[in-house]
Protein backbone atom coordinates (compact mmCIF):
# COMPACT_ATOMS: atom_id res chain seq x y z
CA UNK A 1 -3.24 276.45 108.07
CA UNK A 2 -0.10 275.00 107.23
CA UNK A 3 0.12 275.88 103.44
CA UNK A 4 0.46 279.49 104.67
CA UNK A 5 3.69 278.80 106.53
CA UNK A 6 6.77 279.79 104.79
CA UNK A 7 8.24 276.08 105.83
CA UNK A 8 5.98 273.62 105.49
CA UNK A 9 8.37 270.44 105.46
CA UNK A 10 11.21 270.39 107.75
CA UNK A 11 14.18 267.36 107.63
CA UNK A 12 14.89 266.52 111.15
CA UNK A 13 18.14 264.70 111.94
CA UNK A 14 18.53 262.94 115.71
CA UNK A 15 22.48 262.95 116.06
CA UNK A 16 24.99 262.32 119.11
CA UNK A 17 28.43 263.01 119.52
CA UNK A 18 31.32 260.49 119.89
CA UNK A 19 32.02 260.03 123.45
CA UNK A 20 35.51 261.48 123.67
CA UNK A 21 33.13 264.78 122.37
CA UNK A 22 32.48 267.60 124.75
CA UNK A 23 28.82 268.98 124.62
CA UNK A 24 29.95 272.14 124.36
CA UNK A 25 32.40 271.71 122.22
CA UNK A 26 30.25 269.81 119.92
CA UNK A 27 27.26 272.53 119.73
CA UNK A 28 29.89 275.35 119.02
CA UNK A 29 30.42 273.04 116.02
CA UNK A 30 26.61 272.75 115.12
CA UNK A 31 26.11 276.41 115.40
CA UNK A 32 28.89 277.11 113.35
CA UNK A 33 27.02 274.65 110.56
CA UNK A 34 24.10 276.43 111.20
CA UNK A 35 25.07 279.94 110.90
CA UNK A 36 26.84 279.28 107.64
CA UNK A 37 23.06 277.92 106.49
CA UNK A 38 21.69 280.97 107.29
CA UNK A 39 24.58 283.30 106.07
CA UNK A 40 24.48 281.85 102.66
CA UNK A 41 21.20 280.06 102.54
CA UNK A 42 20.68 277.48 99.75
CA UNK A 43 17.50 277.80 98.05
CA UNK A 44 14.41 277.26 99.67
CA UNK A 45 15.96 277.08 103.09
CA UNK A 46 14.06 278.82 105.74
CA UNK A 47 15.74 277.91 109.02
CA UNK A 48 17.30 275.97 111.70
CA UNK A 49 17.71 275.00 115.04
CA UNK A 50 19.55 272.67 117.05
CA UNK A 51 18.47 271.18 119.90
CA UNK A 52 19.78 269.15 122.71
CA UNK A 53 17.40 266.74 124.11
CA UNK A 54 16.48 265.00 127.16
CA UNK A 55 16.42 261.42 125.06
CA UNK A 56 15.45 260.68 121.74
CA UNK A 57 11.90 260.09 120.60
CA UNK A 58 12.21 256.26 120.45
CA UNK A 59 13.95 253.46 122.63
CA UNK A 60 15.73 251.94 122.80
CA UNK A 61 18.71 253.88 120.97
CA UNK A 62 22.23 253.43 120.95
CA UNK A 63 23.04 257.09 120.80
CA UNK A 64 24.19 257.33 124.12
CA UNK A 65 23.60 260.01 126.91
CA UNK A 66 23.68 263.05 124.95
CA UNK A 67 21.40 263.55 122.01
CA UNK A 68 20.63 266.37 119.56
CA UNK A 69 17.96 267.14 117.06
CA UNK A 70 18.14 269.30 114.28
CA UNK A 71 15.67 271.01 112.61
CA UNK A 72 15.79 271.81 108.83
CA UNK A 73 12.98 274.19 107.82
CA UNK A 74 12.12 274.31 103.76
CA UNK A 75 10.04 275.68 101.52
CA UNK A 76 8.81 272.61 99.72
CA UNK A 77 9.96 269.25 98.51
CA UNK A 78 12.67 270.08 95.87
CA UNK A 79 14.48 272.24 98.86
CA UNK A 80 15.07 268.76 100.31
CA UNK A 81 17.27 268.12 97.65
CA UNK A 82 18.75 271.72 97.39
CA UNK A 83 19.83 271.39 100.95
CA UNK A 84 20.79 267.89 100.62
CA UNK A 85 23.47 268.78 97.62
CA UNK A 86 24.59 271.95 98.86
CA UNK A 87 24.94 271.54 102.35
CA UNK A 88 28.12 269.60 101.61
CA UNK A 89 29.47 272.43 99.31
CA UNK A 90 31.46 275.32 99.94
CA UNK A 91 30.71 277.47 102.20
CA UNK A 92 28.97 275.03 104.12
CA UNK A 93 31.27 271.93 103.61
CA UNK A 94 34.02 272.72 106.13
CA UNK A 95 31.77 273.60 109.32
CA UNK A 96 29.71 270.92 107.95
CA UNK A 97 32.68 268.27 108.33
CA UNK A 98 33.58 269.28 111.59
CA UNK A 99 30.29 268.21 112.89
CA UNK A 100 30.01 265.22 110.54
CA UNK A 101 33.41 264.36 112.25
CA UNK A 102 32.86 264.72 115.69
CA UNK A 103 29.67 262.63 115.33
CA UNK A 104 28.63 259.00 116.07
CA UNK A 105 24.87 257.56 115.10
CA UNK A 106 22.25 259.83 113.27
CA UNK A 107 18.87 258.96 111.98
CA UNK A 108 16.29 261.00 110.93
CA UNK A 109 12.58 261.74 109.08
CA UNK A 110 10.69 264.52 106.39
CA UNK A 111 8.35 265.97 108.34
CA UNK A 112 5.09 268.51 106.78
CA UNK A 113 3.49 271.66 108.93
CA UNK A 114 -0.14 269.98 110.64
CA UNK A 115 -0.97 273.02 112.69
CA UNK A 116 0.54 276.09 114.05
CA UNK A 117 3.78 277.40 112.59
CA UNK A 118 6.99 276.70 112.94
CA UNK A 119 8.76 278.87 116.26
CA UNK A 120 12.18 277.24 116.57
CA UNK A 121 13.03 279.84 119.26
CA UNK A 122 9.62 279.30 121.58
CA UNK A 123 10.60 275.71 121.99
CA UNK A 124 11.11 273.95 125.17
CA UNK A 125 8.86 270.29 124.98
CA UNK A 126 7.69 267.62 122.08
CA UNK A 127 5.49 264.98 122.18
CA UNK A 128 6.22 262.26 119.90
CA UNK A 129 3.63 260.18 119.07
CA UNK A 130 1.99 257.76 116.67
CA UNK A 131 -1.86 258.05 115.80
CA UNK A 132 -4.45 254.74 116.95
CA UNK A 133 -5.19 252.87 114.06
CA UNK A 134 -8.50 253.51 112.54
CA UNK A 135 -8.40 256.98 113.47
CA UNK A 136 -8.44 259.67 111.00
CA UNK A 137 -4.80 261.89 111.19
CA UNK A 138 -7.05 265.42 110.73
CA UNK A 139 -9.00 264.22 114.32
CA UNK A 140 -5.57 262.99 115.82
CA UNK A 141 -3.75 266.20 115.12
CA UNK A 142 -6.87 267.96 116.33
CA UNK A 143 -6.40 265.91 119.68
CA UNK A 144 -2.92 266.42 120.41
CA UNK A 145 -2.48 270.25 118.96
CA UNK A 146 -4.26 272.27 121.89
CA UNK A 147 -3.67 276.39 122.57
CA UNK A 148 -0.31 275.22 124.17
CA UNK A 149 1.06 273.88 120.57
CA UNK A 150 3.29 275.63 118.90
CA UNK A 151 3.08 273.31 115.98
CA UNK A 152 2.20 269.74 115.18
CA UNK A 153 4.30 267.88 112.07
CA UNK A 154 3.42 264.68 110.68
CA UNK A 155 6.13 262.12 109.35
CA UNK A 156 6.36 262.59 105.26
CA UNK A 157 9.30 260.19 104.66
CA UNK A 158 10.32 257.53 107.29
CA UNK A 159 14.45 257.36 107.82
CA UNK A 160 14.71 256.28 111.26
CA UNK A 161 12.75 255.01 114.09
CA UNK A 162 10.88 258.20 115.19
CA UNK A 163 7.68 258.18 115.75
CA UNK A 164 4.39 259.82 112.42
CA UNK A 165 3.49 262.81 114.69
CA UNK A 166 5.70 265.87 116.66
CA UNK A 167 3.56 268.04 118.45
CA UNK A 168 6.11 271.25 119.95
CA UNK A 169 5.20 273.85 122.58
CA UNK A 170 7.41 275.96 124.63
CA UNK A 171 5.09 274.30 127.95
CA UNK A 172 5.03 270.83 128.90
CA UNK A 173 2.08 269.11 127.05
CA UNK A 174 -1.09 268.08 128.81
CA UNK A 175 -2.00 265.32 126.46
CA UNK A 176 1.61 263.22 127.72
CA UNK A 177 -0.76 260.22 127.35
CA UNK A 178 -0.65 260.36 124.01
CA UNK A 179 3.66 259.98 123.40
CA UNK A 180 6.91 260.24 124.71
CA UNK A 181 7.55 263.47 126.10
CA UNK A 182 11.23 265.19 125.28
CA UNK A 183 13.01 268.41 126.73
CA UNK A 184 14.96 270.45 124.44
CA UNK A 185 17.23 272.76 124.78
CA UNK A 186 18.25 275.35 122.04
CA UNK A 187 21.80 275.03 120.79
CA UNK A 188 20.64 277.31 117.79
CA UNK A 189 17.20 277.97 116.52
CA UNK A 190 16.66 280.81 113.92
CA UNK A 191 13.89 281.32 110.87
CA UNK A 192 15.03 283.27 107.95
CA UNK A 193 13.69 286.82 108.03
């Protein structure tokens, strides 16, 4: 059940890199960010991971050909604004910058733990999707979260144009009828031990 997991709300942030910005260039950057997370994690903090994507959940976008996603697991709702202050702090401000700097559009969306757990590593495939109306979310989620899922998330706090539900596997999802289908590919993806 999701109130077991040790993240049960995770900020994710859709991001792309100005276009004079090398992709590998630019994920050195967001691993850097990430790794100071996890070296000096702020309270309630969890995880990470980056991902590079095959598109972004929704269309159209004007993020260009190369997309990211990145995955902020917390503990609860006041670690929102725990990361929110002091990923912009020391230690965290300068690698922080350099990302911040070599970037071009972001959007991004509070997500809560459905089903499964979160496995940043055992990632490969998400289906982004948005419940029928009139149907309950507990008998959506229970439609779209099969023995493939990883984990299904549900939108919490709407601050971009993705789509209420993110169902993740590390297999490509049977139920593509139901969303847009994205690749990822890890940049960085680690849980707090």
């Amino acid at each position: 059940m999701a109130a077991a997991s040790p993240a049960p709300l995770a900020y994710v942030f859709f991001h792309a890199p100005a276009p004079e910005q090398a992709p590998a260039t630019y994920e050195a950057a967001l691993a850097a960010f990430h790794t100071s997370l996890h070296d000096a994690a702020p309270d309630g903090f969890v995880g990470s991971a980056s991902y590079r994507c095959s598109r972004l959940p929704w269309a159209p976008h004007p993020f260009g050909a190369v997309v990211y996603a990145d995955w902020y697991f917390l503990r609860d709702w006041a670690s929102l604004g725990t990361l929110n202050r002091e990923a912009v702090r020391p230690p965290h401000r300068a690698p922080h910058d350099v990302v911040a700097g070599r970037s071009e559009h972001g959007a991004g969306g509070l997500y809560a733990l459905r089903a499964g757990a979160p496995e940043p590593d055992r990632l490969r495939f998400e289906l982004w999707s948005s419940k029928p109306a009139g149907v309950p979310s507990a008998e959506y989620i229970a439609r779209v979260h099969d023995a493939t899922a990883t984990s299904t998330w549900q939108r919490q706090l709407a601050l971009g144009p993705a789509p209420e539900f993110c169902r993740r596997s590390l297999t490509r999802p049977t139920a593509a009828s139901e969303g847009l289908i994205v690749e990822v590919r890890p940049v960085f993806a680690r849980l707090r031990a």
